[in-house]
N, C-alpha and C. Protein backbone atom coordinates (compact mmCIF):
# COMPACT_ATOMS: atom_id res chain seq x y z
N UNK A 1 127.37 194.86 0.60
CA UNK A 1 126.85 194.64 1.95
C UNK A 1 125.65 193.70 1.93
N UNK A 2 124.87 193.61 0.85
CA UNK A 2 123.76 192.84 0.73
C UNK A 2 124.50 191.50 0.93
N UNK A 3 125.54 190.88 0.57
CA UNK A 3 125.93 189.52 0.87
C UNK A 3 126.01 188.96 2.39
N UNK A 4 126.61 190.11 2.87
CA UNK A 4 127.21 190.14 4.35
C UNK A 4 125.54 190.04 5.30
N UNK A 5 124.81 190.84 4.38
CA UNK A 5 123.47 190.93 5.95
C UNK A 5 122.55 189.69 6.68
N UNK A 6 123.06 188.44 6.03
CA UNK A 6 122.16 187.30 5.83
C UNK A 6 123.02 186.72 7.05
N UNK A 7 124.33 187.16 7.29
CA UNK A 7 125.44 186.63 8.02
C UNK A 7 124.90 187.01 9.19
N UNK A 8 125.24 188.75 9.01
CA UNK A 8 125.47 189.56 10.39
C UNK A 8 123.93 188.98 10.91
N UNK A 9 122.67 188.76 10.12
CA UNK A 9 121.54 188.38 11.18
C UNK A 9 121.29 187.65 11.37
N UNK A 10 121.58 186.55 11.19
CA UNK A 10 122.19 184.98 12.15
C UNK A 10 122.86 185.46 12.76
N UNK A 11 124.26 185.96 12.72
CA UNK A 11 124.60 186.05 13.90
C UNK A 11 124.16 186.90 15.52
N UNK A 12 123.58 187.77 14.94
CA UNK A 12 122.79 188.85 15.72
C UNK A 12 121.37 188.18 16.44
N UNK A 13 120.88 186.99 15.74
CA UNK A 13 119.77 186.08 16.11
C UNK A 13 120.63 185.04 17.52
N UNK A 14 121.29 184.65 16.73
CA UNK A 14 122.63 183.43 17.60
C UNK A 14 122.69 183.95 18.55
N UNK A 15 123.29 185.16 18.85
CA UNK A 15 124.06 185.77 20.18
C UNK A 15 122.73 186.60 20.72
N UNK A 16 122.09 187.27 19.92
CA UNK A 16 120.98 188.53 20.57
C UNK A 16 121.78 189.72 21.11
N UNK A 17 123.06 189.74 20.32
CA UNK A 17 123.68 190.89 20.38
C UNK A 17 123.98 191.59 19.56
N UNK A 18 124.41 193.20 19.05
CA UNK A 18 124.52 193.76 18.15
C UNK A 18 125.52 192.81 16.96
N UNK A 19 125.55 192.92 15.86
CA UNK A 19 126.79 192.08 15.29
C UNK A 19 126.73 193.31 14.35
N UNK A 20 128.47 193.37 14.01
CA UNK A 20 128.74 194.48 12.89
C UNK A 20 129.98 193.73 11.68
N UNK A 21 129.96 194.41 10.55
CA UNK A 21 131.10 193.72 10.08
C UNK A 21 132.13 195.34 9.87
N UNK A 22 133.28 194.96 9.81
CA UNK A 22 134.14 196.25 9.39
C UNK A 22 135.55 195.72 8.07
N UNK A 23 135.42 196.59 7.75
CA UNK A 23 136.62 196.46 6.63
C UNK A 23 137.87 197.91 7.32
N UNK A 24 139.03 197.35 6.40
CA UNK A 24 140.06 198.10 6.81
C UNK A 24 140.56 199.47 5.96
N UNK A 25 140.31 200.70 6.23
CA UNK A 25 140.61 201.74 5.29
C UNK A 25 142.12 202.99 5.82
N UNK A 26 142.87 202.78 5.51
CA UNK A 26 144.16 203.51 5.86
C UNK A 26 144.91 203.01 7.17
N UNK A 27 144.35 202.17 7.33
CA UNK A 27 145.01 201.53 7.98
C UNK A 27 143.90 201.37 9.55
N UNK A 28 142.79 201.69 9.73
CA UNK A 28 142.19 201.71 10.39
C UNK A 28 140.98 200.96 10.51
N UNK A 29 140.26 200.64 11.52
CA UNK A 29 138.84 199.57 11.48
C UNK A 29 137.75 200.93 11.09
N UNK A 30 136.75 200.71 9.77
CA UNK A 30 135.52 201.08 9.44
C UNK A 30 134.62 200.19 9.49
N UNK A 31 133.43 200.27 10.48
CA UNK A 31 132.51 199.65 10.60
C UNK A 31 131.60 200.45 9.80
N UNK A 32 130.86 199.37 8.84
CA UNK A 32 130.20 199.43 6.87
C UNK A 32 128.68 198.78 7.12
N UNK A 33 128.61 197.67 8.23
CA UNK A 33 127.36 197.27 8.29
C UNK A 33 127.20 196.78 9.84
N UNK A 34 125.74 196.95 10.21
CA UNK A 34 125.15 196.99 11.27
C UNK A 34 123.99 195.75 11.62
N UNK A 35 123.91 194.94 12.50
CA UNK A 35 122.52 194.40 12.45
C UNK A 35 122.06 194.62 14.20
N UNK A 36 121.45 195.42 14.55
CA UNK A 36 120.50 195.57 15.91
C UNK A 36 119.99 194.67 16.11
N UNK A 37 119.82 194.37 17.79
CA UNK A 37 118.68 193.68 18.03
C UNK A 37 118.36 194.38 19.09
N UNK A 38 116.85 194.11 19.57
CA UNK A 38 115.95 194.83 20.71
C UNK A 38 116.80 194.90 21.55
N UNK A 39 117.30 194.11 22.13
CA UNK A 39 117.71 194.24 23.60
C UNK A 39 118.45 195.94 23.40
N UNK A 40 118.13 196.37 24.82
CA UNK A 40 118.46 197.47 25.46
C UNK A 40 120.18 198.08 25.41
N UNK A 41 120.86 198.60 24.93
CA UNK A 41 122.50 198.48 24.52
C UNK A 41 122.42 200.34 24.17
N UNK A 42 123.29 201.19 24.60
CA UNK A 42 123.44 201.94 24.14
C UNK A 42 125.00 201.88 23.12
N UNK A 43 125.21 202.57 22.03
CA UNK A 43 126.70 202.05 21.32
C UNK A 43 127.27 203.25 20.75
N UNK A 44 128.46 203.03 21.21
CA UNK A 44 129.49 204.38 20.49
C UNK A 44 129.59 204.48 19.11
N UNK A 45 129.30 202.92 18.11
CA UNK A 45 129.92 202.13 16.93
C UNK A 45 128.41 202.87 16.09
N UNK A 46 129.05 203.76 15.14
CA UNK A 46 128.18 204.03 13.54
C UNK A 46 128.68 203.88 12.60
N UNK A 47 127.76 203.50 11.41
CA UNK A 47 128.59 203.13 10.18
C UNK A 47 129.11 204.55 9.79
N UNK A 48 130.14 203.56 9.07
CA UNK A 48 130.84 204.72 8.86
C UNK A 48 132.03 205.77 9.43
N UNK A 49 131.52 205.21 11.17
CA UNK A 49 132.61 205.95 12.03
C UNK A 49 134.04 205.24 12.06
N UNK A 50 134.90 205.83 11.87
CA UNK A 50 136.33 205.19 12.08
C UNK A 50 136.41 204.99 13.85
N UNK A 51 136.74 203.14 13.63
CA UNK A 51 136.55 202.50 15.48
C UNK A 51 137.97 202.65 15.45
N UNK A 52 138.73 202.97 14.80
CA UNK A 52 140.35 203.25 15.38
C UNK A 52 141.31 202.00 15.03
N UNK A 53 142.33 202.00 15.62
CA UNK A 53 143.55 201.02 15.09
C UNK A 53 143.61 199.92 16.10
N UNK A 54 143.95 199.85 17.22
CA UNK A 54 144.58 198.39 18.57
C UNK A 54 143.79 198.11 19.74
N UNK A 55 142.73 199.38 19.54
CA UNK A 55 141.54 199.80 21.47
C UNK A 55 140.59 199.29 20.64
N UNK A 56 140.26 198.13 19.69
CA UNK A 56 138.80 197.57 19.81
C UNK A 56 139.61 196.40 18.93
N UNK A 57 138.07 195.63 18.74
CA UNK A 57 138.37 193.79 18.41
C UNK A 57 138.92 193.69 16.93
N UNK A 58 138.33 194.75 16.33
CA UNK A 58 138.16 194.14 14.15
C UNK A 58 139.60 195.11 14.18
N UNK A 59 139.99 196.05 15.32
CA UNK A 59 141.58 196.61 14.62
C UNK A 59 142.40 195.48 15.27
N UNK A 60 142.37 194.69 16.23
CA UNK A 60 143.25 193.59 16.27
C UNK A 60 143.40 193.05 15.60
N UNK A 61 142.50 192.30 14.84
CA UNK A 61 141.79 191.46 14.01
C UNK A 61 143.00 191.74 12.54
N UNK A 62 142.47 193.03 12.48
CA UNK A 62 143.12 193.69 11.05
C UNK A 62 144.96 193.56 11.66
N UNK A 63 145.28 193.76 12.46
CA UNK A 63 147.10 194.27 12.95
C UNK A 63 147.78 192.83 12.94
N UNK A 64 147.23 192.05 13.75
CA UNK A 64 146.89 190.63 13.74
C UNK A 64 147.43 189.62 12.65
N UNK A 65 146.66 190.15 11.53
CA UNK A 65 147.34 189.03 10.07
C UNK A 65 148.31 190.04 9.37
N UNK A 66 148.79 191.18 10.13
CA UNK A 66 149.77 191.97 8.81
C UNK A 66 150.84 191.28 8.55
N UNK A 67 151.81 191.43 8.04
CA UNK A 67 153.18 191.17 7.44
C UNK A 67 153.94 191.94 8.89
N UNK A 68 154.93 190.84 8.98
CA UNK A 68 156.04 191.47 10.32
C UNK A 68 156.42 192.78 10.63
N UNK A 69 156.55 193.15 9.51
CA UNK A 69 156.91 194.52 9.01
C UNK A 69 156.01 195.80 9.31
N UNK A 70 154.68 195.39 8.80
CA UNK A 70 153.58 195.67 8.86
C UNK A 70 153.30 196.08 10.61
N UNK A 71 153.13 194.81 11.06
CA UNK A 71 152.99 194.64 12.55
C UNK A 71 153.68 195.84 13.11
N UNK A 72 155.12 195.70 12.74
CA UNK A 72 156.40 196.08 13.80
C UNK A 72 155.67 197.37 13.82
N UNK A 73 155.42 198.20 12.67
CA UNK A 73 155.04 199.42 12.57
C UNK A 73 154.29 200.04 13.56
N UNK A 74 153.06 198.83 13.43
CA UNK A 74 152.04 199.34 14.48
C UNK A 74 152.16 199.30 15.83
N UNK A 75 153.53 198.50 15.95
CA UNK A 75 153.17 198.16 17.25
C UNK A 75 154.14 199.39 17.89
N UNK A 76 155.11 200.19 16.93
CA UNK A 76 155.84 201.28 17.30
C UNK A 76 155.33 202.38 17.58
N UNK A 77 153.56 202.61 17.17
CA UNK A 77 152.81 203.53 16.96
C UNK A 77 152.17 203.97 18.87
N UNK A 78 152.75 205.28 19.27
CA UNK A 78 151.97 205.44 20.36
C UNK A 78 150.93 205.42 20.32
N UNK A 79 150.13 204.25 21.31
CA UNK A 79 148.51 204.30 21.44
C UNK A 79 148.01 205.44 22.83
N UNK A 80 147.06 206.16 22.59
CA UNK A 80 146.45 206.73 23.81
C UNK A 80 145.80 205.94 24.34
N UNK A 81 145.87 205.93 25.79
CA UNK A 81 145.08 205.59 27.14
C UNK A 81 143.20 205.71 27.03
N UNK A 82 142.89 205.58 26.11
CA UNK A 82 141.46 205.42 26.03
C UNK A 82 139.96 204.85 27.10
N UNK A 83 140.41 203.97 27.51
CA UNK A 83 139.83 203.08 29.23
C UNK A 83 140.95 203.06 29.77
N UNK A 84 140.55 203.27 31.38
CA UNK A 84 141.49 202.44 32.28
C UNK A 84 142.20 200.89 31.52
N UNK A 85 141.71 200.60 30.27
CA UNK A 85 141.58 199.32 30.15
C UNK A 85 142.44 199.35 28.27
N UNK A 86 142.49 200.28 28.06
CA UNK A 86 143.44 199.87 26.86
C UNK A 86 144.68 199.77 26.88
N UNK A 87 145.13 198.49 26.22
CA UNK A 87 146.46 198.35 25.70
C UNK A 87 147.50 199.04 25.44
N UNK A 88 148.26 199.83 26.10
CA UNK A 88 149.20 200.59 25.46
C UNK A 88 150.85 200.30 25.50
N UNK A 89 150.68 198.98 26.22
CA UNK A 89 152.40 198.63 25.93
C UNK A 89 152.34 198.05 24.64
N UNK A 90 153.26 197.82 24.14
CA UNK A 90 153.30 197.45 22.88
C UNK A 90 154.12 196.07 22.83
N UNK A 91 154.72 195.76 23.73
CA UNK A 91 155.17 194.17 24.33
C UNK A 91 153.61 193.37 24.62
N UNK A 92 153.04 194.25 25.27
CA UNK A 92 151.68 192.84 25.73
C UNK A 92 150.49 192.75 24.95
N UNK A 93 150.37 194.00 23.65
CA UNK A 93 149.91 194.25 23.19
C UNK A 93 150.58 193.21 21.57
N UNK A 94 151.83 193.18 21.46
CA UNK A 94 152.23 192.27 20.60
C UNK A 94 151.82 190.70 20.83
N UNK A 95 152.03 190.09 22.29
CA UNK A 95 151.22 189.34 22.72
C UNK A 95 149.77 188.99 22.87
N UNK A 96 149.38 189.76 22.68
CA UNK A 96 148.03 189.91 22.26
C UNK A 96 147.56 189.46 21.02
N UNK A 97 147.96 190.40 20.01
CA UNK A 97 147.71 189.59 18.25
C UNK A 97 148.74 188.59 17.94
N UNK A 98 149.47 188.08 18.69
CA UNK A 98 149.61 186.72 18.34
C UNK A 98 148.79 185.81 18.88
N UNK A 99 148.20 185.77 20.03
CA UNK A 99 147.18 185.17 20.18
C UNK A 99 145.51 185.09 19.25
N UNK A 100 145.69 186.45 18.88
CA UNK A 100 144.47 186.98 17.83
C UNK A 100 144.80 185.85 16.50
N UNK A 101 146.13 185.71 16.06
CA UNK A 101 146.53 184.94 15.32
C UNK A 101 146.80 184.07 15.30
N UNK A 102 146.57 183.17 16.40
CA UNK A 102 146.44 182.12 16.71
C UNK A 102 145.14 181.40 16.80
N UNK A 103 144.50 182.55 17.50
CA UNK A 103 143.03 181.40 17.54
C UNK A 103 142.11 182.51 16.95
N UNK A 104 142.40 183.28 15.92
CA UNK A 104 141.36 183.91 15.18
C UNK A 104 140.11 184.35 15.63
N UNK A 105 140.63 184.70 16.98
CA UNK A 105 139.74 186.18 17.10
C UNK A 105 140.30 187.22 18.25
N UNK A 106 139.38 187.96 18.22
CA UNK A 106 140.18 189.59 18.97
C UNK A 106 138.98 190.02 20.14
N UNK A 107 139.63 190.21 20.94
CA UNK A 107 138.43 190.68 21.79
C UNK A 107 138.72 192.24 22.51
N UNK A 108 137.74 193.07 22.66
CA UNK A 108 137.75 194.03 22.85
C UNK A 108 137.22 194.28 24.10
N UNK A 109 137.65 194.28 25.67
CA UNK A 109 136.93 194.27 26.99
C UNK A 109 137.38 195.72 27.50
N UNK A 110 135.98 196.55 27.19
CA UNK A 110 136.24 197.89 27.55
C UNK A 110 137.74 198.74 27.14
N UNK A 111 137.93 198.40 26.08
CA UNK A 111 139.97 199.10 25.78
C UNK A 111 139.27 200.50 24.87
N UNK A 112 138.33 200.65 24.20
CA UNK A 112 137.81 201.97 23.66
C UNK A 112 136.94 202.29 24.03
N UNK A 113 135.82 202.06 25.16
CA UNK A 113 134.46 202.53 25.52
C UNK A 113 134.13 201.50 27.00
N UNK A 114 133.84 202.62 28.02
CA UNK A 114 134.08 201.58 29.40
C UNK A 114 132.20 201.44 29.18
N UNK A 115 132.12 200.27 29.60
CA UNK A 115 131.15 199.54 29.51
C UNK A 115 130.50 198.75 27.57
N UNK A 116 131.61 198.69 27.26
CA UNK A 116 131.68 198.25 25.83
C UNK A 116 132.51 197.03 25.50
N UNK A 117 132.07 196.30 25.51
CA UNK A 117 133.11 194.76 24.94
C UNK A 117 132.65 194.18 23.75
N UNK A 118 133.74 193.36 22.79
CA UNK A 118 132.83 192.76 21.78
C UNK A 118 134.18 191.78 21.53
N UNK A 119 133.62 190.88 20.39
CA UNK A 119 134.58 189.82 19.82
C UNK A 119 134.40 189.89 18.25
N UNK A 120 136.07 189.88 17.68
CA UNK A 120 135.54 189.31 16.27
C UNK A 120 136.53 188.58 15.45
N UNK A 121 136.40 188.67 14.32
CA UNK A 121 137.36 187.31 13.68
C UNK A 121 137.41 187.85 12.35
N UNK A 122 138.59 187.27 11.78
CA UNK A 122 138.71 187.77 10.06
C UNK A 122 137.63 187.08 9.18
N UNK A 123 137.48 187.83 8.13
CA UNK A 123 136.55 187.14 7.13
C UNK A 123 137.86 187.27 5.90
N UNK A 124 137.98 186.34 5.32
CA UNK A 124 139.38 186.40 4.27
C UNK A 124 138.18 186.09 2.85
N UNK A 125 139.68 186.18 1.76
CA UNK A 125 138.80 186.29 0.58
C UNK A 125 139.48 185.05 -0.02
N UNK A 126 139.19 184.74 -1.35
CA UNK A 126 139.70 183.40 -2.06
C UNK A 126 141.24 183.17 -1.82
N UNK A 127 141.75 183.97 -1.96
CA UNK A 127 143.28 183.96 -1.65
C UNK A 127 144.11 183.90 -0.35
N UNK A 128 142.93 183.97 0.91
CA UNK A 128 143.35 184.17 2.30
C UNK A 128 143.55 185.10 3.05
N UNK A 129 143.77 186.41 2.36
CA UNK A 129 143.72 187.68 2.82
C UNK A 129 142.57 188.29 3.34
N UNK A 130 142.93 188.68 4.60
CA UNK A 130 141.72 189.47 5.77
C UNK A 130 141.04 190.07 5.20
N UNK A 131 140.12 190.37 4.57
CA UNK A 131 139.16 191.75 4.08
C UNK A 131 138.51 192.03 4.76
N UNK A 132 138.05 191.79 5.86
CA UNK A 132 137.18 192.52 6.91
C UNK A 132 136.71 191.71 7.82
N UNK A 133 136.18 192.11 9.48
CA UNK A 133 136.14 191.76 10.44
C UNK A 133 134.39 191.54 10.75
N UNK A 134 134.34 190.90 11.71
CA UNK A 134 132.85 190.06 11.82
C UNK A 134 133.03 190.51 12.86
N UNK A 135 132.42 191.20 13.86
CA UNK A 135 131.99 191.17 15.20
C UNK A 135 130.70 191.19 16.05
N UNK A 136 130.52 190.99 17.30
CA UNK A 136 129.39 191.23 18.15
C UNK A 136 130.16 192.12 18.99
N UNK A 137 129.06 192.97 19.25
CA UNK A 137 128.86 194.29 20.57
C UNK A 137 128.58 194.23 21.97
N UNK A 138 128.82 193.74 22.71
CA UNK A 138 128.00 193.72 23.99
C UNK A 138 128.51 194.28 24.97
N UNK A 139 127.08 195.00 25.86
CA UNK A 139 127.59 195.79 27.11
C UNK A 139 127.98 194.85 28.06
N UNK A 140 129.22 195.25 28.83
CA UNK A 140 130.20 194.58 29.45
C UNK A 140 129.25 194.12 30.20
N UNK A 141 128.08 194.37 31.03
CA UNK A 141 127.25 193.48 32.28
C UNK A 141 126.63 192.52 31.22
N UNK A 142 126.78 192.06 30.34
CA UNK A 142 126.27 190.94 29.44
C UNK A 142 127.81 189.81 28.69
N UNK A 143 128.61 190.19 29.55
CA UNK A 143 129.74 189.77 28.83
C UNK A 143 130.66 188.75 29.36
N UNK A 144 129.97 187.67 30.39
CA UNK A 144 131.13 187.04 31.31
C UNK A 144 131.64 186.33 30.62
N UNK A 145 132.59 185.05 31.49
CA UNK A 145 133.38 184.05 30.86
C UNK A 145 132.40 183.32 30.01
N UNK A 146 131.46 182.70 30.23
CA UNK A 146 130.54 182.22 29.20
C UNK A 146 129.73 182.37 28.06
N UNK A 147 129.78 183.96 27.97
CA UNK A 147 129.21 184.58 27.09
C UNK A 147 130.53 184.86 26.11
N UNK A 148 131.95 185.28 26.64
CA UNK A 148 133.19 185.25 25.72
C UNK A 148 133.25 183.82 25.00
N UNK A 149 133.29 182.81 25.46
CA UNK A 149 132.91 181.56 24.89
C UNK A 149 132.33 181.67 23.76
N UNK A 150 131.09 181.64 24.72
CA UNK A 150 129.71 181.38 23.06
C UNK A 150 130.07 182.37 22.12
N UNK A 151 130.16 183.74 22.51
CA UNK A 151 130.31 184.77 21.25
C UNK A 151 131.54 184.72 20.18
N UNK A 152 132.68 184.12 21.48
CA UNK A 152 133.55 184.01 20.08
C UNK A 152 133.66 182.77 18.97
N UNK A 153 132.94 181.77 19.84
CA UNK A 153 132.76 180.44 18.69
C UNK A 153 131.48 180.86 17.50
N UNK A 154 130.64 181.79 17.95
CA UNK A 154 130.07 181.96 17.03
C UNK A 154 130.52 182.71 16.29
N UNK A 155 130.97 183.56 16.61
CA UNK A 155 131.55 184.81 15.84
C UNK A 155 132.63 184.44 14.87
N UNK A 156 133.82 183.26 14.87
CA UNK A 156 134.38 182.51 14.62
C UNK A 156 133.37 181.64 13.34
N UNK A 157 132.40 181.41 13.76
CA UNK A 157 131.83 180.56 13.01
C UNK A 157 130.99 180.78 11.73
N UNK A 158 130.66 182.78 12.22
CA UNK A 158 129.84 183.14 10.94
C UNK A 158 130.92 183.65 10.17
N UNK A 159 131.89 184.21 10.65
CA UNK A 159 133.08 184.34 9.86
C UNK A 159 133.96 183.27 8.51
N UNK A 160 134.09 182.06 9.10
CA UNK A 160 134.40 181.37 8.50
C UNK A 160 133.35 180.85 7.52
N UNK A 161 132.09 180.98 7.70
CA UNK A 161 130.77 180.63 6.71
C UNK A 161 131.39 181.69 5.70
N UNK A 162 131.09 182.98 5.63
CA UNK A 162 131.05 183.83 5.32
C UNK A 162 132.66 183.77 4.22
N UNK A 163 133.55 183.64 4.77
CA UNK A 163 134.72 183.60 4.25
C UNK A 163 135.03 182.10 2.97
N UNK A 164 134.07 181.33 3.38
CA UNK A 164 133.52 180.37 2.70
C UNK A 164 133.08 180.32 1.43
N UNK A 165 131.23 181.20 1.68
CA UNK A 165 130.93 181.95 0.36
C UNK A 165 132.09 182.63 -0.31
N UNK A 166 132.89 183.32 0.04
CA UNK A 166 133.99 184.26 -0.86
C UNK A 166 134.97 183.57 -1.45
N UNK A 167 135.20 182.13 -1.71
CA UNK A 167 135.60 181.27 -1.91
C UNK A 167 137.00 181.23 -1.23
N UNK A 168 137.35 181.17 0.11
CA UNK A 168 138.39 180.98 1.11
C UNK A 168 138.11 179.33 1.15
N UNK A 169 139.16 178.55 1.05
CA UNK A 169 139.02 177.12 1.42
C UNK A 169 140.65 176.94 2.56
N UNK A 170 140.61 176.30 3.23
CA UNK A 170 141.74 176.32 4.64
C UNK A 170 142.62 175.31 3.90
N UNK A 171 143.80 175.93 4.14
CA UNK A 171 144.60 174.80 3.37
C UNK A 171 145.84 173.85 5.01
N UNK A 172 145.22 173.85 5.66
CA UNK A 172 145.48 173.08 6.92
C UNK A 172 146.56 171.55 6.28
């Protein structure tokens, strides 16, 4: 985690929003590191707490780059109704992480915690494989079209730094 904290607080400086990173354990998003900032935010997200599988950004993130197979699985998996606002078809919800996989990142607008949104993006390792998710936190009255913008290009951006150091190079 000491590698990761130099990240998460640039990015947490950048945005002035919470930024967390999570890795993937049984198949689920664990958020492992934290960086606060002052601003006023109450948050459901502790290290350590399991944020769940498809109702937040770093389990898209993670469902997102699986193997077809992989995917199909999850996407067969009944999700509970968590917000008025989570995903639970599994058609628009497949539509969804292909878009996640397309433009490498996931966004989370109130689908596990109403008044909770965030964005995040894979961090891969030398070989290309996802090892864990980069995100920012923000309470939904801090979250419009312009702020989805900025947060996800940044968020996008410390990710790919980050995935950088781990020696990931894009083979485009």
């Amino acid at each position: 985690a000491a590698i990761v904290r130099p990240y998460l607080t640039e990015l947490a400086d950048k945005t002035g929003e919470a930024a967390t990173l999570a890795i993937e354990v049984d198949g689920v998003a664990v958020g492992v590191d934290l960086v606060d900032t002052a601003r006023p935010f109450r948050r459901e997200v502790a290290l350590g707490r399991i944020i769940g599988d498809t109702a937040n950004a770093n389990g898209k993130v993670f469902a997102a780059f699986k193997t077809i197979a992989e995917r199909a699985e999850i996407l067969a998996r009944p999700r509970p109704q968590l917000t008025p606002h989570t995903v639970v078809d599994a058609n628009e919800l497949a539509k969804e992480l292909d878009g996640v996989a397309a433009e490498g990142v996931a966004f989370d607008l109130e689908e596990r915690n109403l008044g909770t949104c965030a964005v995040a993006a894979p961090v891969r390792d030398q070989l290309g494989r996802v090892i864990a998710a980069i995100s920012v936190i923000v309470p939904s009255g801090r979250f419009g079209p312009e702020e989805r913008v900025e947060y996800a290009e940044a968020v996008k951006s410390t990710a790919a730094s980050l995935s950088a150091f781990l020696g990931y190079g894009r083979r485009d």
